[in-house]
Protein backbone atom coordinates (compact mmCIF):
# COMPACT_ATOMS: atom_id res chain seq x y z
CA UNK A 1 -43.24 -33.50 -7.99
CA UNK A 2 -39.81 -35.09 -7.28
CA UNK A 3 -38.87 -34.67 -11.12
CA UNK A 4 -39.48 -30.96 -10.28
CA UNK A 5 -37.61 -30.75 -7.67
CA UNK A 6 -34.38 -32.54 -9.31
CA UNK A 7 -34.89 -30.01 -12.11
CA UNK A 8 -35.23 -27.34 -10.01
CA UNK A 9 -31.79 -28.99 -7.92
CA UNK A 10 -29.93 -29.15 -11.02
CA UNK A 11 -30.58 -25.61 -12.03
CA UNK A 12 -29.61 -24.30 -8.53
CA UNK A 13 -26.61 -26.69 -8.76
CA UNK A 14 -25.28 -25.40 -12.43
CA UNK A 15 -26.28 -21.17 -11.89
CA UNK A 16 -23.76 -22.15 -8.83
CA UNK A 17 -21.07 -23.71 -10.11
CA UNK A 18 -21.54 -20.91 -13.42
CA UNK A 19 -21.24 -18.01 -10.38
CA UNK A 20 -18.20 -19.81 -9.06
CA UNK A 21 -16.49 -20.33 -11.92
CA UNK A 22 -17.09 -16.79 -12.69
CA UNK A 23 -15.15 -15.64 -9.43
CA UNK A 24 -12.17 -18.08 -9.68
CA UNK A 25 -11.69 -16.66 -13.25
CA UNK A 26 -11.30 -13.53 -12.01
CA UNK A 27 -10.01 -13.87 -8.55
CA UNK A 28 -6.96 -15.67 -8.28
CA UNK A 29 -6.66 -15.71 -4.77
CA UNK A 30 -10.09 -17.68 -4.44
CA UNK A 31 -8.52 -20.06 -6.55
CA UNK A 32 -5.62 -20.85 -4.85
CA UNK A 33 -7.31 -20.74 -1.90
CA UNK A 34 -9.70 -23.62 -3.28
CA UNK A 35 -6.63 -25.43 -4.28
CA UNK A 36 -4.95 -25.23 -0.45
CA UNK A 37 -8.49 -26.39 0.76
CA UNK A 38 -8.34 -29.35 -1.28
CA UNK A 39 -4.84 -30.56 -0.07
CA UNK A 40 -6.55 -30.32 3.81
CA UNK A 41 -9.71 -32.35 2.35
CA UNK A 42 -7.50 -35.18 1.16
CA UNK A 43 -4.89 -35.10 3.99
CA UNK A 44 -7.98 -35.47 6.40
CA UNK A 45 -9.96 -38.36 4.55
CA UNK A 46 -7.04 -40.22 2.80
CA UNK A 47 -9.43 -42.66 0.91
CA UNK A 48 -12.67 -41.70 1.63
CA UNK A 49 -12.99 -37.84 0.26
CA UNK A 50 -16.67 -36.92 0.11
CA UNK A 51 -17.79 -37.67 -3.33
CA UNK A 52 -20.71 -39.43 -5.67
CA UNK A 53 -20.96 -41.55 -8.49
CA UNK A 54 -20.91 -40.69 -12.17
CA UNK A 55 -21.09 -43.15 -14.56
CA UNK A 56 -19.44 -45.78 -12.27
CA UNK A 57 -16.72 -43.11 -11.61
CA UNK A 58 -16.31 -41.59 -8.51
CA UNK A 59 -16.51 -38.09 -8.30
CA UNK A 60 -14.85 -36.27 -5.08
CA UNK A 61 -14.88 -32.55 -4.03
CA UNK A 62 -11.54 -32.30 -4.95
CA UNK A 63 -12.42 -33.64 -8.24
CA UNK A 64 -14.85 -30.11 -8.47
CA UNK A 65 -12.27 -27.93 -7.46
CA UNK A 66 -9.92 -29.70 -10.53
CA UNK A 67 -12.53 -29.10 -12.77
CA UNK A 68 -13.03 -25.27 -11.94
CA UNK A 69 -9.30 -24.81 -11.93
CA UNK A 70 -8.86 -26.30 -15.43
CA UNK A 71 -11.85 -24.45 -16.71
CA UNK A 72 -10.89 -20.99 -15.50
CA UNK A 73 -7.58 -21.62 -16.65
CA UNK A 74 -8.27 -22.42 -20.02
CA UNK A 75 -10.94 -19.93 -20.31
CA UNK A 76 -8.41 -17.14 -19.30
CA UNK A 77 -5.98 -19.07 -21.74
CA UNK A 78 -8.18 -17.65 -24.58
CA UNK A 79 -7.68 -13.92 -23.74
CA UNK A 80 -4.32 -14.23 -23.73
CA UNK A 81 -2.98 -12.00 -26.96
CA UNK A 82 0.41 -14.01 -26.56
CA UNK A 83 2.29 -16.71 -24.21
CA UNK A 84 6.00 -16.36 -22.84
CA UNK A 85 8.87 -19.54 -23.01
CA UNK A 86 7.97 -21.47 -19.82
CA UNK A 87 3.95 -20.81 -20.55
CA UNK A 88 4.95 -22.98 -23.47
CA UNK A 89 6.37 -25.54 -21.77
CA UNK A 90 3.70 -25.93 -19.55
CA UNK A 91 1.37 -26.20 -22.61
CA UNK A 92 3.83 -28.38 -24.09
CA UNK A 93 3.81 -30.45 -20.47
CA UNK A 94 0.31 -30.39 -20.36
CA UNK A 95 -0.61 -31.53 -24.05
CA UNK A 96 1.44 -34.99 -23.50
CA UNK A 97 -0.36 -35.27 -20.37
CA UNK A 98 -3.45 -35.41 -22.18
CA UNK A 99 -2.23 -37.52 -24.76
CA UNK A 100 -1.05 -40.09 -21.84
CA UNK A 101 -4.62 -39.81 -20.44
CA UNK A 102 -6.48 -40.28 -23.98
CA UNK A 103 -4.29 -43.43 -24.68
CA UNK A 104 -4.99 -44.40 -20.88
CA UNK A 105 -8.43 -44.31 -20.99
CA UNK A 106 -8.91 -46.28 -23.95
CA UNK A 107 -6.44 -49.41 -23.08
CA UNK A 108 -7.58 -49.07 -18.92
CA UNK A 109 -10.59 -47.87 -19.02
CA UNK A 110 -11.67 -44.01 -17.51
CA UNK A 111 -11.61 -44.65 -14.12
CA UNK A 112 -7.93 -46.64 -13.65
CA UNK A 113 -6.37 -43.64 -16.02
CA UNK A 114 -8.19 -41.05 -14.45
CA UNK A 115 -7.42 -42.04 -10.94
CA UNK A 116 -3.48 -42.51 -12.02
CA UNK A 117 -3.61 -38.90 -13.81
CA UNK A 118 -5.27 -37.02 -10.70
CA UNK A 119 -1.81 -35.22 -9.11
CA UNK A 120 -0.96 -34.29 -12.77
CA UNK A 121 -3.98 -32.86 -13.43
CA UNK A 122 -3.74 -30.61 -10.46
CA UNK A 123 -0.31 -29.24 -10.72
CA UNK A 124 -0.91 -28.68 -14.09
CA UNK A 125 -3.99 -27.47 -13.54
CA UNK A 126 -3.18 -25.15 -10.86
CA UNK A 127 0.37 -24.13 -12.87
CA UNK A 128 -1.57 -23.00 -15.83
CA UNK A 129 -4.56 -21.32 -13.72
CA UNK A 130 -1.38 -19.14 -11.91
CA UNK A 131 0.68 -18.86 -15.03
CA UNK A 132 -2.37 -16.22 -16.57
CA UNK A 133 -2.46 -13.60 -13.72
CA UNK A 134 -0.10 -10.41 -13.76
CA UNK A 135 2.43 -10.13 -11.13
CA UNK A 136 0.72 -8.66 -8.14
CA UNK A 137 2.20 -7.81 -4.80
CA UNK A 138 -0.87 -7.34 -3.02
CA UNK A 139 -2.34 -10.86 -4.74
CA UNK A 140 0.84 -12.84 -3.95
CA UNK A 141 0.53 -11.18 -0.62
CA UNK A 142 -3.38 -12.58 -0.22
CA UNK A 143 -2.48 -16.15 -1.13
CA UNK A 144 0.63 -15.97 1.36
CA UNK A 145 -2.02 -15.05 3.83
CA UNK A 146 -4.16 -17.94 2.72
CA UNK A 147 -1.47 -20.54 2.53
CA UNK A 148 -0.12 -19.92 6.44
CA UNK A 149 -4.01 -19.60 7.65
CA UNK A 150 -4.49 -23.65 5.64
CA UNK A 151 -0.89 -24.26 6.98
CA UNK A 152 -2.80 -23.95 11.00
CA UNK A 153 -5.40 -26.29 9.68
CA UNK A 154 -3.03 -28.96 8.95
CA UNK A 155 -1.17 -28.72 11.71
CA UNK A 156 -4.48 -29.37 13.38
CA UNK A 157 -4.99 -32.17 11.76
CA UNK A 158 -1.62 -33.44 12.17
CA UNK A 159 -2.28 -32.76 16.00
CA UNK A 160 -5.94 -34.53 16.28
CA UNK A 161 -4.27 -37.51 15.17
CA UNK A 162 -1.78 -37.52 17.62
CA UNK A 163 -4.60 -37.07 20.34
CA UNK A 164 -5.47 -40.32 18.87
CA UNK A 165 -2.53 -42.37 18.30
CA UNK A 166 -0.75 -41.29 22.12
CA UNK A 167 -4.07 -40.71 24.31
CA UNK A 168 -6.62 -42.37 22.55
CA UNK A 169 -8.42 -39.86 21.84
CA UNK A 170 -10.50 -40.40 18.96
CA UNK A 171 -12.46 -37.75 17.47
CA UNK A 172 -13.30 -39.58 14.53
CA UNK A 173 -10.78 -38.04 11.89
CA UNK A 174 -9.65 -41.16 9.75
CA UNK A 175 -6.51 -42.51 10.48
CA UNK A 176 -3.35 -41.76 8.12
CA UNK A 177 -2.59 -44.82 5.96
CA UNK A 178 0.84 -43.98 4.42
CA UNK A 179 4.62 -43.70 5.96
CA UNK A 180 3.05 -45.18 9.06
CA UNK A 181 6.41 -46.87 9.64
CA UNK A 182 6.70 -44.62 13.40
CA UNK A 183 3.34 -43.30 15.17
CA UNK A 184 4.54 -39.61 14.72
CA UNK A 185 3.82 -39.82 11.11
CA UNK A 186 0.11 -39.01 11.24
CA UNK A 187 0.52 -36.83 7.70
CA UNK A 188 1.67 -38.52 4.32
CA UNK A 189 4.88 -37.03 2.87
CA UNK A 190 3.27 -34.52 0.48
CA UNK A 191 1.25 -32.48 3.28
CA UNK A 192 3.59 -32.85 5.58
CA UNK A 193 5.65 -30.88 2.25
CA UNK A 194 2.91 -28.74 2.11
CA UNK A 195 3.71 -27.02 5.97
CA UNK A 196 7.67 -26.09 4.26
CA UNK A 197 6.71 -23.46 1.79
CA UNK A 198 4.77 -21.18 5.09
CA UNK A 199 7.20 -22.04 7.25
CA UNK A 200 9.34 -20.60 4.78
CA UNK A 201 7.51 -17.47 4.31
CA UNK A 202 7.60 -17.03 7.63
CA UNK A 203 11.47 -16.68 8.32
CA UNK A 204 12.36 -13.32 6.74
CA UNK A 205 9.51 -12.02 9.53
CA UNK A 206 11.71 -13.14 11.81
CA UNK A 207 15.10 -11.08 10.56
CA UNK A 208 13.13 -8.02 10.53
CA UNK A 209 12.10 -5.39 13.02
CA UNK A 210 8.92 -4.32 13.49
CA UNK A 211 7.26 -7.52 11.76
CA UNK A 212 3.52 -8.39 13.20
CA UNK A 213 4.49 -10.65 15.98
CA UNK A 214 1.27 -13.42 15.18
CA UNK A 215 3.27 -14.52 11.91
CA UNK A 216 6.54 -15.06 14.36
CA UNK A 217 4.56 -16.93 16.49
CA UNK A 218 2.80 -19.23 13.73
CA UNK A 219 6.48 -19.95 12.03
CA UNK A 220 7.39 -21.34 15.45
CA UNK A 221 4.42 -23.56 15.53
CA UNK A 222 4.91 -25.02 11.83
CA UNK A 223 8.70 -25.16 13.02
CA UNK A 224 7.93 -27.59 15.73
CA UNK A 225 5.19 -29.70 14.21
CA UNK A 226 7.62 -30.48 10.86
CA UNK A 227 10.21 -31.37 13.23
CA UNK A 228 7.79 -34.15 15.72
CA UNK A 229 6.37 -35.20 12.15
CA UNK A 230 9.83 -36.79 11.07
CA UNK A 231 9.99 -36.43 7.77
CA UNK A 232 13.58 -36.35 6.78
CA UNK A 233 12.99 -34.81 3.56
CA UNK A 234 10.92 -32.78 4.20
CA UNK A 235 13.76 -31.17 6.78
CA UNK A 236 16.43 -31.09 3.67
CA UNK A 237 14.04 -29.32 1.36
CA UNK A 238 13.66 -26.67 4.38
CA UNK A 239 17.24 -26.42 4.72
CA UNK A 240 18.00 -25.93 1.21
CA UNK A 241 15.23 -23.04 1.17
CA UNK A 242 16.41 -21.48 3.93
CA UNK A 243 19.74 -21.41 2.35
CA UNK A 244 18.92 -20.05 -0.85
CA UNK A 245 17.05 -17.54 1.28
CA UNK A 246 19.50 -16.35 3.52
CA UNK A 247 22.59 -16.46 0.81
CA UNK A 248 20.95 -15.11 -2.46
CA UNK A 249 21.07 -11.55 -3.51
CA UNK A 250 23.14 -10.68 -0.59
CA UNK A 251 26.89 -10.75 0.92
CA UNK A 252 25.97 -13.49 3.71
CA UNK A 253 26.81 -12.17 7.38
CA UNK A 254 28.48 -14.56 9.36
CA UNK A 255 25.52 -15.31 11.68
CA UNK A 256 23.34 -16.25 8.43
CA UNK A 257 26.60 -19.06 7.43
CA UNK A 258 27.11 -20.51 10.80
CA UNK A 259 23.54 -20.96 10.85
CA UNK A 260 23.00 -22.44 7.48
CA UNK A 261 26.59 -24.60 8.50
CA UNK A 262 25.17 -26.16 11.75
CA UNK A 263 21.35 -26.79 10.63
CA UNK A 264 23.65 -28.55 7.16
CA UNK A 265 25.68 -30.40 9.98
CA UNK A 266 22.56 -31.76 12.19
CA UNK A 267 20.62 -32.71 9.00
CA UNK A 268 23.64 -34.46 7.29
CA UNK A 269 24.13 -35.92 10.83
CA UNK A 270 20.39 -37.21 11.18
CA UNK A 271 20.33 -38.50 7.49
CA UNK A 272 23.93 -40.32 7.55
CA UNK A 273 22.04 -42.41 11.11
CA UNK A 274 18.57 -43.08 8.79
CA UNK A 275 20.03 -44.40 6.18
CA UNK A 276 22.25 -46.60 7.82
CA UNK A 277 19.46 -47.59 10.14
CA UNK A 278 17.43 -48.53 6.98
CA UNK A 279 19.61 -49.55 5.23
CA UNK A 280 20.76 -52.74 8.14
CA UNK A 281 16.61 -53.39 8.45
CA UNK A 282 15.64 -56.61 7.43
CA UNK A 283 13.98 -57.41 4.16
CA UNK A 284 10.73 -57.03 3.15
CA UNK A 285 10.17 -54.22 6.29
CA UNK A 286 8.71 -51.14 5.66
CA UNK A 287 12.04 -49.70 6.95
CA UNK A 288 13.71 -51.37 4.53
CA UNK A 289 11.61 -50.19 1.73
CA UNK A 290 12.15 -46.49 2.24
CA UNK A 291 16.03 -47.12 2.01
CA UNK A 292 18.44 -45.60 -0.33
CA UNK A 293 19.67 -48.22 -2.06
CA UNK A 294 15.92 -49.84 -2.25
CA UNK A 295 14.33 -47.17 -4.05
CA UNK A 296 17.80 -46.69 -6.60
CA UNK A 297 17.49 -50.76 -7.05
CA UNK A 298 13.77 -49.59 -8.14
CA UNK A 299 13.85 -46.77 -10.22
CA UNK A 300 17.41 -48.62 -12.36
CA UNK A 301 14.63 -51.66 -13.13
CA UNK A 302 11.62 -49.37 -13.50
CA UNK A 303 13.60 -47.03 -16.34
CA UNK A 304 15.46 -50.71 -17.98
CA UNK A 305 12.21 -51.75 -18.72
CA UNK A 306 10.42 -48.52 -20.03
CA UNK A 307 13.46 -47.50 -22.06
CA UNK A 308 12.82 -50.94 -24.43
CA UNK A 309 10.40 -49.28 -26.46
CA UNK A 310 10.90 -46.71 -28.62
CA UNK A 311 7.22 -45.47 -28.38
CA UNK A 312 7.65 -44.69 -24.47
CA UNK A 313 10.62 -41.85 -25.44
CA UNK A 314 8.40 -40.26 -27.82
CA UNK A 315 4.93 -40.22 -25.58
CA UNK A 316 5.58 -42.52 -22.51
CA UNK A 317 3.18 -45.45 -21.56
CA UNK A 318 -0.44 -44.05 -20.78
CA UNK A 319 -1.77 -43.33 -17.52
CA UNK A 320 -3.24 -46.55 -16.21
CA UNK A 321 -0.12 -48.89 -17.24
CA UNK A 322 1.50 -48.96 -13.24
CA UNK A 323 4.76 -48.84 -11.96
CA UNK A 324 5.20 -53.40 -11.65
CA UNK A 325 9.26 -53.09 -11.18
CA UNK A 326 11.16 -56.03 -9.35
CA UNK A 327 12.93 -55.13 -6.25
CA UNK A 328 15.04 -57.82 -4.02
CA UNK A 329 13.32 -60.35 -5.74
CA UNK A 330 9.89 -58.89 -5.30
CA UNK A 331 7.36 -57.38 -7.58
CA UNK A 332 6.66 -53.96 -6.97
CA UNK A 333 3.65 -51.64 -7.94
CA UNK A 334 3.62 -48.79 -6.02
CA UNK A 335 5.35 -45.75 -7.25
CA UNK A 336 8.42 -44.85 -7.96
CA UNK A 337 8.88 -41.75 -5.30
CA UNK A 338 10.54 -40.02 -8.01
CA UNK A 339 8.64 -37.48 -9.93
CA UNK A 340 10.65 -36.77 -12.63
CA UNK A 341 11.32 -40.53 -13.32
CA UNK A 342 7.42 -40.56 -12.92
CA UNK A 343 6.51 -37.47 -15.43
CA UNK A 344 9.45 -39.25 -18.23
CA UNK A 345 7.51 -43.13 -18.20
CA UNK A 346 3.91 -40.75 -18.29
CA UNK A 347 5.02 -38.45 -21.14
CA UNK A 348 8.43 -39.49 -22.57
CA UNK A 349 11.65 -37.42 -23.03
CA UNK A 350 9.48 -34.27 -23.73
CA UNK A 351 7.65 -34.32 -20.54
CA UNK A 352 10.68 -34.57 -18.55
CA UNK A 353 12.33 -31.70 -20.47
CA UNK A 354 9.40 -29.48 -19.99
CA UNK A 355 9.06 -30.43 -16.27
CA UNK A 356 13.22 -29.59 -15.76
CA UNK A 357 12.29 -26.10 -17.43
CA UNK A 358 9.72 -25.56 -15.20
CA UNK A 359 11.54 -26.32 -12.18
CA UNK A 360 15.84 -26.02 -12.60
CA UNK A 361 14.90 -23.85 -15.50
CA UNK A 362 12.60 -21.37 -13.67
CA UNK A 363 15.13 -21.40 -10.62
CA UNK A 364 17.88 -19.80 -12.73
CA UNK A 365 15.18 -17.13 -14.40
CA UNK A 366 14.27 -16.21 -11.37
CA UNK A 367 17.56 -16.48 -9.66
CA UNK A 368 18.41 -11.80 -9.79
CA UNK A 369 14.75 -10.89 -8.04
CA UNK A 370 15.38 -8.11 -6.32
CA UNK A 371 15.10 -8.82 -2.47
CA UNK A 372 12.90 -6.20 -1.25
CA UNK A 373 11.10 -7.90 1.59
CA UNK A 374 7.16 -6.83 0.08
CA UNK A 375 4.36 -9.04 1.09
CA UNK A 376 4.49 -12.52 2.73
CA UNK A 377 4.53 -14.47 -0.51
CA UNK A 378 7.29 -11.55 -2.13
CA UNK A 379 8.30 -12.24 -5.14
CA UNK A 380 12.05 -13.18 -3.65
CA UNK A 381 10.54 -15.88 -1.84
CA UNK A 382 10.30 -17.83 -5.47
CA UNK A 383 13.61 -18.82 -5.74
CA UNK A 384 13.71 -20.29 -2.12
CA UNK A 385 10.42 -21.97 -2.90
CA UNK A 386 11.40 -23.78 -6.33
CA UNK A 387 14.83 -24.92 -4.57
CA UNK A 388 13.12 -26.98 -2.35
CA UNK A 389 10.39 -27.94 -5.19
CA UNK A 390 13.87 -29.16 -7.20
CA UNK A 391 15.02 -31.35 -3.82
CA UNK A 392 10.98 -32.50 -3.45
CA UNK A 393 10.61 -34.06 -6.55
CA UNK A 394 13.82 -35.98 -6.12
CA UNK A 395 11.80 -38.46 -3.99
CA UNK A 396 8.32 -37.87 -3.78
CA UNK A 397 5.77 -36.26 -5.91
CA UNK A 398 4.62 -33.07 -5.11
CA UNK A 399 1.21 -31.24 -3.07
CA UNK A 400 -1.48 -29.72 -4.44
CA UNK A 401 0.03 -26.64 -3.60
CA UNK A 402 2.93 -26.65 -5.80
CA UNK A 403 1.41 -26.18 -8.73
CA UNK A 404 0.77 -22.81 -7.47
CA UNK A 405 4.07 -21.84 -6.58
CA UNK A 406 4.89 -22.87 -10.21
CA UNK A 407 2.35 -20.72 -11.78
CA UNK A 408 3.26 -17.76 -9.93
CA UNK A 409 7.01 -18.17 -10.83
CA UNK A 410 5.84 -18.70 -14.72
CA UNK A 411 4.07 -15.55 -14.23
CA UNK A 412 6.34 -13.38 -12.72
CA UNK A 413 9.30 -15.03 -15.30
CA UNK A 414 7.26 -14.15 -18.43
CA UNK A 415 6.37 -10.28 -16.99
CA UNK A 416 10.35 -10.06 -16.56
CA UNK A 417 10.97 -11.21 -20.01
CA UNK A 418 8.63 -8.99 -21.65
CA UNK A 419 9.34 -5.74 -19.32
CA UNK A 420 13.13 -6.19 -20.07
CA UNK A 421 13.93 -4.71 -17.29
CA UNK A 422 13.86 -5.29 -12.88
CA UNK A 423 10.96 -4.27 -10.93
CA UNK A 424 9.23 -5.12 -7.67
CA UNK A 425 8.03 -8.19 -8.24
CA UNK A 426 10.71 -9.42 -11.74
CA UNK A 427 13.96 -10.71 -12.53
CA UNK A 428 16.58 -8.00 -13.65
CA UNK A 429 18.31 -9.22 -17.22
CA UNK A 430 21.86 -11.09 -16.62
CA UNK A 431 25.05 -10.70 -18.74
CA UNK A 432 25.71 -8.60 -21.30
CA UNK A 433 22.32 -7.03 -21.29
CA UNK A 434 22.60 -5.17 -18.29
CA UNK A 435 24.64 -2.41 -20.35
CA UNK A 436 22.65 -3.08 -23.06
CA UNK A 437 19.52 -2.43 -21.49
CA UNK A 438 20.90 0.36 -18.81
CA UNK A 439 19.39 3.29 -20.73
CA UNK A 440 16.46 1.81 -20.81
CA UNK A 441 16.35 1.34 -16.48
CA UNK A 442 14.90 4.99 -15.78
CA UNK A 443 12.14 5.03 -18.25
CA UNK A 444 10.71 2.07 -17.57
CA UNK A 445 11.43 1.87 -13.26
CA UNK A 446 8.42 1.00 -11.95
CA UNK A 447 9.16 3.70 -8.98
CA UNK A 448 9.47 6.31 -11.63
CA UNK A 449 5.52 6.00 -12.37
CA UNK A 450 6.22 5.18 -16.13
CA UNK A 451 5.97 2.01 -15.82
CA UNK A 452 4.73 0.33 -19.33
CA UNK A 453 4.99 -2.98 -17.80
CA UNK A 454 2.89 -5.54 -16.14
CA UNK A 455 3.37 -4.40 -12.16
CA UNK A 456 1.95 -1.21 -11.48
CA UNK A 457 4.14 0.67 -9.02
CA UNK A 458 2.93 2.60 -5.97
CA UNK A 459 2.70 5.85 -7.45
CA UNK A 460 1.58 5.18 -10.55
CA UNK A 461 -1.54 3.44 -8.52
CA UNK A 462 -1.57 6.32 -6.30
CA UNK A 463 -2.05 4.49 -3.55
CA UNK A 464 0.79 2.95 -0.77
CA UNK A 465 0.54 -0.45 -2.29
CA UNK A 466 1.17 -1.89 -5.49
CA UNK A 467 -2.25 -1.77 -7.19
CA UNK A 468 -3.80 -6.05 -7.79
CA UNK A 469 -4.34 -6.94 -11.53
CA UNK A 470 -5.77 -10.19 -11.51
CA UNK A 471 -7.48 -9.52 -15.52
CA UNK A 472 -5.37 -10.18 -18.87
């Protein structure tokens, strides 16, 4: 009887997961949604994610939600008729990856390269997954939606934890275990990153009339709980965003510069005092270690000793190898807080070339989208986004959630490519090709209703919004 009932468990379990699968192949938004979910999952149980045992592997939720990313991804990969530049490079990114992982696996062992491979394998994951949908206003405008409403839910999180750390309140939500160095820091850098991109979103809601009040109100919120969280990078990245949002596209008014001059004044002021503070800590504090000068001291021994080998230029050491780096006379292992010194030791040269097209390279493709102020994740908002994704990765490695923003941006970079010309939701061509190509900017407007392209324009959807294409 129990045999029966495992079969029949297993069967109940797999026509699931098949069903699901099924919708997050076809409905991007569920994905993404899946993937914001997963960033709240670890942020709230740090170590101890819900998961089971495999083979002597553990096995988490997020784990799933990896697996049914990569699958759908892949599986929408194969009715693609043809791929643009940056899909390439993320191929091309994801392919050493792999190779890393294989090589990994069989000098560590599956679950030490596994476990070292898990961020990659969700921004790639999620990159590729985004990278296959058409341009959408309406779906960029659903994930927005979904990325502010997980945004609330870690700022709940963030705020349970206080309850706990300044009135004792515990409500048994485990305890965070990184950057503890001051008791305001109850979320790890990354989701602490994670409240910046709808915060940003946010913002142009609050230059415009007649904007629905409740997403005001919410930007407000996220505004003060990044601010009483303390992370000092995760202020710049804002800063930088909000610059490239107010200054792009656009002669800048002189309220927009004085305010992007005094926020650039109080940040430079608060970062000049940090670093000086950390910089006079003692040795061996965990002040100390966050320093400046700590982490350069780290990275300059960490790159000396992976450069030595001709092999790690070519396909980097495997996942599973660590970061051991000496660092005022001690021996180091954690990482290096420096993602693109990370992605070069995991995948050589060629990784860190395909990640800088993905992320500089993508910021300059995407640099002329129109600013038409659409949905709350418009188009125009990409540039902003991938600014502070360039800053991010400077010191930390980034959420869950990024991987989305880059997919999107391959996405709506590859539809401007092919379309040749600017719409809604695409880059207009630069240089000489705007009189080469001006002839060709009637026929194919996407207000004109001819469009051939991959954004279908109001009228030609008949409708007062753009019409979603989620399908290849």
């Amino acid at each position: 009887m129990s045999v029966l009932l495992l079969g029949l468990a297993a069967v109940v379990v797999a026509a699931f997961g098949l069903a699901l699968l099924d919708l997050v192949i076809r409905r991007a938004d569920i994905g993404a949604g899946l993937v914001f979910l997963s960033a709240i999952v670890q942020a709230a149980f740090v170590f101890d994610v819900p998961s089971v045992r495999l083979g002597g592997m553990r096995v988490g939720v997020t784990d799933v939600v990896v697996v049914l990313v990569l699958a759908a991804a892949l599986a929408r990969c194969l009715r693609l008729r043809r791929f643009g530049r940056h899909q390439y490079w993320l191929i091309m990114l994801g392919t050493l990856l792999l190779a890393s992982l294989v090589l990994g696996i069989a000098a560590h062992g599956v679950s030490t390269a596994v476990n070292d491979s898990r961020q990659y394998l969700f921004f790639a994951g999620a990159a590729l997954y985004m990278a296959t949908f058409r341009p959408s206003l309406e779906l960029y405008d659903r994930i927005g939606r979904i990325w502010l409403g997980t945004a609330v839910l870690m700022s709940l999180l963030a705020c349970v934890r206080w309850l706990d750390v300044f009135g004792g309140i515990d409500l048994g939500v485990p305890a965070e275990r990184f950057g503890v160095d001051t008791a305001v820091r109850v979320l790890d850098g990354p989701y602490a990153f994670f409240l910046a991109g709808p915060l940003l979103l946010t913002i142009p809601f609050w230059l415009r009339r007649g904007q629905p009040r409740w997403i005001r109100v919410l930007g407000a919120v996220l505004l003060v709980v990044i601010v009483v969280l303390d992370r000092r990078t995760v202020w710049l990245a804002i800063l930088v965003g909000v610059a490239v949002l107010l200054l792009r596209g656009r002669r800048p008014s002189a309220r927009a510069v004085a305010l992007v001059v005094a926020a650039s004044a109080i940040t430079f002021a608060v970062f000049a005092g940090d670093v000086l503070a950390r910089d006079q800590a003692a040795h061996g504090t965990v002040t100390s270690t966050g320093s400046v000068t700590w982490r350069i001291e780290g990275w300059s021994d960490l790159v000396d000793s992976w450069s030595a080998s001709p092999v790690n230029w070519l396909v980097g050491e495997p996942f599973g190898s660590g970061f051991s780096r000496v660092v005022e006379g001690s021996t180091v292992e954690a990482h290096p807080h420096n993602f693109y010194i990370e992605t070069m030791i995991r995948a050589g040269v060629g990784g860190l070339l395909a990640l800088l097209a993905l992320t500089v390279g993508l910021l300059r493709r995407l640099w002329r989208v129109p600013v038409r102020g659409g949905g709350l994740l418009d188009p125009s908002m990409l540039p902003p986004l991938l600014a502070m994704q360039v800053i991010w990765d400077l010191t930390w490695v980034p959420g869950l959630e990024q991987g989305i923003v880059t997919g999107i941006a391959i996405a709506v970079a590859v539809a401007g490519v092919r379309r040749r010309a600017p719409g809604p939701c695409l880059p207009g061509p630069v240089g000489v090709r705007d009189r080469v190509r001006s002839d060709r900017t009637h026929r194919d407007d996407p207000e004109s209703g001819s469009t051939r392209g991959d954004v279908v324009s109001d009228r030609a959807s008949g409708s007062g919004r753009p019409r979603a294409e989620v399908d290849s």
